[in-house]
Structure formats: structure tokens, C-alpha cells
Protein backbone atom coordinates (compact mmCIF):
# COMPACT_ATOMS: atom_id res chain seq x y z
CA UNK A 1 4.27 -16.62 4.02
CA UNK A 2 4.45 -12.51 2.45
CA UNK A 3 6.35 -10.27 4.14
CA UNK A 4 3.31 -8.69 5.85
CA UNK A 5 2.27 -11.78 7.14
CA UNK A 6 5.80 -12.57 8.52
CA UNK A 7 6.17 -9.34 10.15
CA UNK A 8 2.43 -10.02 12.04
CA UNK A 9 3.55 -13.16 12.90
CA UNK A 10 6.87 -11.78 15.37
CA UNK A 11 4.11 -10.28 17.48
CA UNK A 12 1.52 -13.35 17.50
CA UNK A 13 -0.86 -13.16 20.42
CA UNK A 14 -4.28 -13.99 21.52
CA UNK A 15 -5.09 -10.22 20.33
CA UNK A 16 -3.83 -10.58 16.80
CA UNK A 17 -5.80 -11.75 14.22
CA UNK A 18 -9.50 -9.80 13.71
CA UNK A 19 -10.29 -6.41 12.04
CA UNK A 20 -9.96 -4.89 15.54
CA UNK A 21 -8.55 -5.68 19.20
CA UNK A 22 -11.87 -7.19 21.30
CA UNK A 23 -10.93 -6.33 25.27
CA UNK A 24 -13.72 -6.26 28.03
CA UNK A 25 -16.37 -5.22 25.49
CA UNK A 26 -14.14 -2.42 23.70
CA UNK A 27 -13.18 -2.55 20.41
CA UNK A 28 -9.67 -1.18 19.35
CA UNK A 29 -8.78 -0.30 15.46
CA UNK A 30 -6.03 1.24 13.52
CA UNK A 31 -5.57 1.58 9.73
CA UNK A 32 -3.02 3.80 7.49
CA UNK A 33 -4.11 5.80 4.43
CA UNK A 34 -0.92 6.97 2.63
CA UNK A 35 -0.62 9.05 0.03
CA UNK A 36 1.22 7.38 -3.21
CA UNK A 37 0.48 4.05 -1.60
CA UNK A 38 -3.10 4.32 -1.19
CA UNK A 39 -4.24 7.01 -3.06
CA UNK A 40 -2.51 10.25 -5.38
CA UNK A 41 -3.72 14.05 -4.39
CA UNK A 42 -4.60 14.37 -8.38
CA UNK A 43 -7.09 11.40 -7.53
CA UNK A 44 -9.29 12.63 -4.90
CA UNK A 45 -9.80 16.21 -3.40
CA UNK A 46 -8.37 16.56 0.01
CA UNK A 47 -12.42 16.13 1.42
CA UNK A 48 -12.36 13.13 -0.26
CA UNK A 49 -9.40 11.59 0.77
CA UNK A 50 -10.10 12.58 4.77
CA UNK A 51 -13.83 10.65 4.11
CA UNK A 52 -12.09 7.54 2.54
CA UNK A 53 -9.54 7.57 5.01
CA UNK A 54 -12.01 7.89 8.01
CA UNK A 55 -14.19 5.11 6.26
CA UNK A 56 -11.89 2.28 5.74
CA UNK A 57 -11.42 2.53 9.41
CA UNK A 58 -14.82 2.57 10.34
CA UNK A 59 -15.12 -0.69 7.93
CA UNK A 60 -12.80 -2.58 10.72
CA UNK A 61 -15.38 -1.89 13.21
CA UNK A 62 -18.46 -3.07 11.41
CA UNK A 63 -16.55 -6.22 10.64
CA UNK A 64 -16.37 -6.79 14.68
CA UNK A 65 -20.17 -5.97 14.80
CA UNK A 66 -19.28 -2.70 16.91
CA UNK A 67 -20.63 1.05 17.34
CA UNK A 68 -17.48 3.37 16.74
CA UNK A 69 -17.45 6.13 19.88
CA UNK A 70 -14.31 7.96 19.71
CA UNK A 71 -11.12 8.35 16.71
CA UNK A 72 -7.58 9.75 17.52
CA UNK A 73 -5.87 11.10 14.15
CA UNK A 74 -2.67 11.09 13.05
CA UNK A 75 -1.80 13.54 9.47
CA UNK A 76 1.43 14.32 8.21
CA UNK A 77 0.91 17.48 6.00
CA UNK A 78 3.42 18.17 3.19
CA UNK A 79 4.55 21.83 4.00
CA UNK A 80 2.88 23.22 0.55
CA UNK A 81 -0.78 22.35 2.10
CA UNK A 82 -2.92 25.22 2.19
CA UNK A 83 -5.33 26.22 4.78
CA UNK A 84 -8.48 25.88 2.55
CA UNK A 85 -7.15 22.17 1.86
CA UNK A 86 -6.33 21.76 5.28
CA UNK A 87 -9.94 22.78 5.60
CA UNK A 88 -11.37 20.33 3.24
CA UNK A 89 -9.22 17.86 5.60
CA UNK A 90 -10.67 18.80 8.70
CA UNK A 91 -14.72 18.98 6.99
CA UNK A 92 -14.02 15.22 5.53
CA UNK A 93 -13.15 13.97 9.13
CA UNK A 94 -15.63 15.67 11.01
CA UNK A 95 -18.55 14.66 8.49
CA UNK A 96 -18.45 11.20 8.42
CA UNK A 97 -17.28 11.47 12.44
CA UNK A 98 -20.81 13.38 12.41
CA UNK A 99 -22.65 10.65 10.52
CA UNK A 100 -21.68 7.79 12.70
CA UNK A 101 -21.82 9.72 15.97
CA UNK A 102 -17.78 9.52 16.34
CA UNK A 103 -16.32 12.10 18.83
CA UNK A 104 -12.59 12.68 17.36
CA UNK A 105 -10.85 13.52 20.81
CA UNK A 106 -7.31 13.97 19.88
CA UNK A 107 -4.20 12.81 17.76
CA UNK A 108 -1.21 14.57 16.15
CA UNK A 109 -0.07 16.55 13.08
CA UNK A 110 3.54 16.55 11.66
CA UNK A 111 5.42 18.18 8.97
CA UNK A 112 6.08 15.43 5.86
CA UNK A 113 6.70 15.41 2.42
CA UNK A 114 3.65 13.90 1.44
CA UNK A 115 -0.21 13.44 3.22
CA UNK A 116 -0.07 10.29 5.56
CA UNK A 117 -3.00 9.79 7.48
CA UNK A 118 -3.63 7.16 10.70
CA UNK A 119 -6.43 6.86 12.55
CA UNK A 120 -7.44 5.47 15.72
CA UNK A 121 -11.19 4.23 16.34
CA UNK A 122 -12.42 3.38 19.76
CA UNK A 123 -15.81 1.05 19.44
CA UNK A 124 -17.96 -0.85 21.89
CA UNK A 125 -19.29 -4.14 21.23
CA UNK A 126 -21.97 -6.75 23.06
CA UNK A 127 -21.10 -9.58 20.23
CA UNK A 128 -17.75 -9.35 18.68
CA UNK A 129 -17.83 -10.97 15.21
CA UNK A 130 -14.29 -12.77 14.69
CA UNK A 131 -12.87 -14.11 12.07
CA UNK A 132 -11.85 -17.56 13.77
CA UNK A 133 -14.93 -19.33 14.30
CA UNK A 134 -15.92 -21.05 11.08
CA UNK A 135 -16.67 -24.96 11.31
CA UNK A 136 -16.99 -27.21 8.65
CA UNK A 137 -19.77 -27.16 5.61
CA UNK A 138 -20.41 -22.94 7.01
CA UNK A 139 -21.51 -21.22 4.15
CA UNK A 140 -19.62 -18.35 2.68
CA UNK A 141 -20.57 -15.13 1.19
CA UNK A 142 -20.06 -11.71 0.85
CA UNK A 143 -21.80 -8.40 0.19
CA UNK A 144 -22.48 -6.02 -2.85
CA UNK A 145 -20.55 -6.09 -5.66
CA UNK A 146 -16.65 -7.37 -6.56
CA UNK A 147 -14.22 -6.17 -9.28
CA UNK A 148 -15.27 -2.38 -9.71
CA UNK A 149 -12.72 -0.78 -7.18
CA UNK A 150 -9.85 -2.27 -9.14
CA UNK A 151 -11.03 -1.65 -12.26
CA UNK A 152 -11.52 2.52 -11.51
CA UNK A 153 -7.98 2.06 -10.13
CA UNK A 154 -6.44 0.70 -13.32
CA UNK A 155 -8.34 3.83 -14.94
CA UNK A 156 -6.57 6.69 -12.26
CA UNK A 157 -2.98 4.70 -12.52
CA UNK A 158 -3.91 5.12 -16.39
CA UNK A 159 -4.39 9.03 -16.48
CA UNK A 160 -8.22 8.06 -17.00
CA UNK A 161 -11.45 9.95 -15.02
CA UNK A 162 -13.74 8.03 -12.45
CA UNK A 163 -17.45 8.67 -11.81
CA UNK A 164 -17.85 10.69 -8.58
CA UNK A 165 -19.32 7.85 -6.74
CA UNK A 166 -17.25 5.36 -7.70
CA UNK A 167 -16.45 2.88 -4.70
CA UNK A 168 -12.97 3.44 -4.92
CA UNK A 169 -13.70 7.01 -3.70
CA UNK A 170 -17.07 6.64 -2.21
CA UNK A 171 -17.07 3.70 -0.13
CA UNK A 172 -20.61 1.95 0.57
CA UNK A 173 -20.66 0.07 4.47
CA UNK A 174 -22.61 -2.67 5.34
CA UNK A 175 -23.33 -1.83 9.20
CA UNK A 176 -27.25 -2.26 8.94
CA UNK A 177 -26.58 -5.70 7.51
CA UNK A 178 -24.33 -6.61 9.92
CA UNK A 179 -26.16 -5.75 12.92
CA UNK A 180 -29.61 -7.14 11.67
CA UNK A 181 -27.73 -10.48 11.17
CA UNK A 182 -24.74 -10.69 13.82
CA UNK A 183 -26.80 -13.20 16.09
CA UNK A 184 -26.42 -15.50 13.11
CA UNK A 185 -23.29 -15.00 11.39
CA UNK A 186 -20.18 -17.10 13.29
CA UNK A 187 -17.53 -15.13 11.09
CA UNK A 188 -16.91 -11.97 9.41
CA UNK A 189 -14.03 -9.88 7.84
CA UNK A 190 -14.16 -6.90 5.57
CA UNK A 191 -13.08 -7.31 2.32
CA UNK A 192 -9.58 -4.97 1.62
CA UNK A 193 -7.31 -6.82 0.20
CA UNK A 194 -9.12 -8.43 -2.42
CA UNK A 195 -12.00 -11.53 -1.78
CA UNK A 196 -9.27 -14.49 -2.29
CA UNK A 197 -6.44 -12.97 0.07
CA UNK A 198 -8.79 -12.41 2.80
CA UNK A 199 -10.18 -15.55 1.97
CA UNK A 200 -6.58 -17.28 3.09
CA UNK A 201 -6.48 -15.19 6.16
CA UNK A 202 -9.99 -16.90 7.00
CA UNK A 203 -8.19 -19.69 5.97
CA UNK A 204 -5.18 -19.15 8.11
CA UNK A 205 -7.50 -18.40 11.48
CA UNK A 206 -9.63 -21.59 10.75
CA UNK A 207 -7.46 -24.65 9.23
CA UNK A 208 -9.72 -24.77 6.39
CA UNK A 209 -10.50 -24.80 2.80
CA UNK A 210 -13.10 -23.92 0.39
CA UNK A 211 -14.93 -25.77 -2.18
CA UNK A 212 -16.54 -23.36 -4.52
CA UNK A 213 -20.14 -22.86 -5.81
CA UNK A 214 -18.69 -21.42 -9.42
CA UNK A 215 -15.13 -20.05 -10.59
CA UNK A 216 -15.15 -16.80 -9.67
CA UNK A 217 -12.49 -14.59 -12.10
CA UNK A 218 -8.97 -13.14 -11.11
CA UNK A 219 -10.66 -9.81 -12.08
CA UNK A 220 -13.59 -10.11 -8.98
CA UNK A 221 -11.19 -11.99 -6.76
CA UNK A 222 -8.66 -10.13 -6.91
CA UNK A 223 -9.78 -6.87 -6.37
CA UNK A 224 -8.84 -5.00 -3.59
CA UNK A 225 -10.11 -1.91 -1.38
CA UNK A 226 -13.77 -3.08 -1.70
CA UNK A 227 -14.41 -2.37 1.80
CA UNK A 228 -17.67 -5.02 1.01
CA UNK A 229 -18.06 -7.38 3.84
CA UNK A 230 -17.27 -11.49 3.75
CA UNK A 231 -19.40 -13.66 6.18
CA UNK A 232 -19.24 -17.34 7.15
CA UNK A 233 -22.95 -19.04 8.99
CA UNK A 234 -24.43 -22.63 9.18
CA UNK A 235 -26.57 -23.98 6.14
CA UNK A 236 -29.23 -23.59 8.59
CA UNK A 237 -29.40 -20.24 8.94
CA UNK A 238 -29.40 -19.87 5.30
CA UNK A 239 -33.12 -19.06 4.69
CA UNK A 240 -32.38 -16.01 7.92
CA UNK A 241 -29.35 -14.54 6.22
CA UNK A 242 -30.86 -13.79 2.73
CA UNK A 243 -33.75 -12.55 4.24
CA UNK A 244 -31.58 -9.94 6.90
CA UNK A 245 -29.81 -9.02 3.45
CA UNK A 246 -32.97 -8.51 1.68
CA UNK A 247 -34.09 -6.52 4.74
CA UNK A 248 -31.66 -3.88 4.29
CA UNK A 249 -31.13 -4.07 0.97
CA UNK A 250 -27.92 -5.42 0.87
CA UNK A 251 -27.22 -7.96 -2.11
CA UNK A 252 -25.69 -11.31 -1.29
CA UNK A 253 -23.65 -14.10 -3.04
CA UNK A 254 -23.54 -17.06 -1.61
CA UNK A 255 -20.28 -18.07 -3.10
CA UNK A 256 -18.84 -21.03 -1.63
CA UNK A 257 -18.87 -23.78 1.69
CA UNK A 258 -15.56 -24.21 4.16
CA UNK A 259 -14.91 -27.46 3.65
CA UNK A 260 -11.53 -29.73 4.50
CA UNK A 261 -9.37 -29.34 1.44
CA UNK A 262 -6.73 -27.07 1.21
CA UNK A 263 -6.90 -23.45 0.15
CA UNK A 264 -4.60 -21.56 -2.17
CA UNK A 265 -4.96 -18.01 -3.14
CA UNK A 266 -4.68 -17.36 -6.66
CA UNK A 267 -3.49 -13.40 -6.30
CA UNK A 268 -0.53 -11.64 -6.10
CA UNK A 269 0.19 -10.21 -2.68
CA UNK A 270 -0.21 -6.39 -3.20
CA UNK A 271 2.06 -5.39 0.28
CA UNK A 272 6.08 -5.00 -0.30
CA UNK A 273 5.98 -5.42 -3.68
């Protein structure tokens, strides 16, 4: 078990254990975007970084199959910050707050010596999608595209340029796909710590394995912030799913079947290293 894991673990509860907290039809979410862990200011203009920030939260909530309503921030500023960047802060929030119909009622702001950003979501939700409800034979798949986020990363860490819509900076959500097909999907995660560690946290909720379709590389497994969505569903619905995707446009890969064997994830844990 990693550190992160471990530490999870000391507070274990029936709560514990999905993108977000599921009580009486309200979805709760938290997530952390922190500057030299997640991103570097000479990566990303402040605007940027605030829409990232905001979206990788949102993400959580599309995973549960919910409608975000209201986000709390918390930002530590580093006392250089200027008002016009403090500005460009505040526009990134409210933007993609305006875009999803999120009401940002409150939070806090401290002095640091770097930007650390946590947000809050509040969400509502008719048919939470967990992560623990994945049988036997279920197919698996996920969403878009895997690999490019940590390749543009490699590029920033190595003094290198990124195209303006890269999905490291301009992160591409899957709610249309997950709401068409939530009455047939039985499990769902987002995918931010790479495909084959989020994989073993399916694995972890479910007591099961996975027998895969093809090898899939280090390079697409591995790769983390994709912020792409991974879905379990019976064989049967098969023929429903791809259509849904095909619907809204979404591309699929079927990639592999839960099955009883044991799972083991071929990446490096990224946390407390």
C-alpha cells in the first residue's frame, strides 16, 4: 500500500472511496491544485491555472453523474501577486463557474509563499455513479485519448513550449457522455492519476482483476492528469454504450473485461515521492 493510500485508509468509512461524498442526493467534492506540485506559474497564466484548477474539480462531479450548484475556494497568494493577476484569478473561476451554472458562495484567501488553490464543489445527483459496483465479465473502457497530458508535461519540466490547447492546460470533460449513458454504466471514475493506478483503485473497491483486450504501453497507462473518464457496464449493454458515445461525440476504447485474476499496476506511484 503507497503512502496516500495508507493515510486514506486511517479514516476508512462508508463515505470514502468515490470521486465525491454521495449523502441524501448531494454530492460533496474537494481537490488541491498546488503550485510546484501541480503546475509552475511560467507554465500557465494565472487565467489558466484558476480554469484548470476549477476543472479538475468539476471532473469529480461528472464522475458521480452530478450537476455542480455551488464551489467554496480556498487561494493562498504569494505576497508578490499583482492585482491584474489576481484578476486573471478571479475571471478563470468565475468563467468556467459561469459555464456550468456554478454559484461560488464563499471560501478564504491567505498570505503564502507560493499559489495553492482548494476548492469545494457542492453537486446534486438522482443516480450517483460509484466506483464499487463492477461484477464479473463488465466491460471496461474509457474516453478520448491517453498519453498526451504526460507527454506536454515532460516538454514544460524540459524548458519546452505546449500548444495552447493542449489537455494538460485545457482540459476536455465528458459530462454529455456521462449523462446520456449513466442509466447503463454500473461504474465510473475519472481518470487523474494515470489509466492503470485508477485501474487498482477500481480494483481495490471491487476484489477484481482485469484481463486485457491488447497491451496497452507504460506511455498511455501511465499518464496522469487526463481528466478522461473510465467506465465499467455489462456486455449487454455494449451495442447502447458505443452508440451514447457516438451520440455525443465522445470516442471510446473498449479496453479490457473485470475478470477474477489478480491485478497489478505497472506504474510508479506519483504521490510522496
Amino acid at each position: 500500500m503507497n503512502l496516500e493510500n495508507y493515510f486514506i485508509s486511517l479514516f476508512k468509512n462508508k463515505y470514502i472511496g468515490n470521486d465525491g461524498v454521495e449523502i441524501d442526493s448531494f454530492v460533496y467534492s474537494k481537490d488541491a491544485f498546488f503550485e510546484n506540485v501541480h503546475f509552475k506559474k511560467n507554465w500557465m497564466s494565472y487565467y489558466q491555472i484558476a480554469r484548470k484548477s476549477m476543472l479538475v474539480n468539476i471532473s469529480d462531479v461528472i464522475a458521480m453523474n452530478a450537476k455542480p450548484k455551488f464551489a467554496l475556494l480556498s487561494v493562498a497568494m504569494p505576497k508578490s501577486i499583482t492585482k491584474n493577476q489576481m484578476k486573471e484569478l478571479a475571471n478563470g473561476f468565475k468563467d468556467v463557474a459561469s459555464e456550468y451554472a456554478i454559484e461560488i458562495i464563499g471560501g478564504d484567501t491567505i498570505s503564502n509563499t507560493k499559489l495553492d488553490i482548494t476548492i469545494t464543489i457542492v453537486s446534486t445527483t438522482k443516480k450517483p455513479l460509484p466506483r464499487n459496483n463492477i461484477k464479473n465479465n463488465y466491460l471496461i473502457a474509457y474516453t478520448g485519448t491517453l498519453g498526451k497530458s504526460k507527454k506536454d508535461l515532460k516538454t514544460l519540466q524540459n524548458l519546452g513550449s505546449i500548444h495552447k490547447d493542449s489537455k494538460f492546460v485545457n482540459i476536455k470533460l465528458r459530462e454529455k457522455f456521462i449523462k446520456n449513458s449513466a442509466r447503463y454504466l454500473k461504474s465510473g471514475m475519472d481518470i487523474s492519476d494515470g489509466l492503470f493506478s485508477d485501474l487498482e483503485k477500481l480494483a481495490d473497491s471491487n476484489n477484481i482483476g482485469f484481463k486485457f483486450k491488447n497491451k496497452i504501453s507504460k506511455r498511455i497507462g501511465c499518464s496522469g492528469e487526463e481528466y478522461e473518464m473510465l467506465v465499467a457496464f455489462d456486455k449487454r449493454d455494449k451495442k447502447v454504450i458505443i452508440r451514447r458515445a457516438e451520440l455525443s461525440r465522445t470516442p471510446l476504447t473498449i479496453f479490457a473485461q473485470s475478470s477474477r485474476n489478480r491485478y497489478k499496476n505497472r506504474c510508479k506511484s506519483h504521490h510522496f515521492n
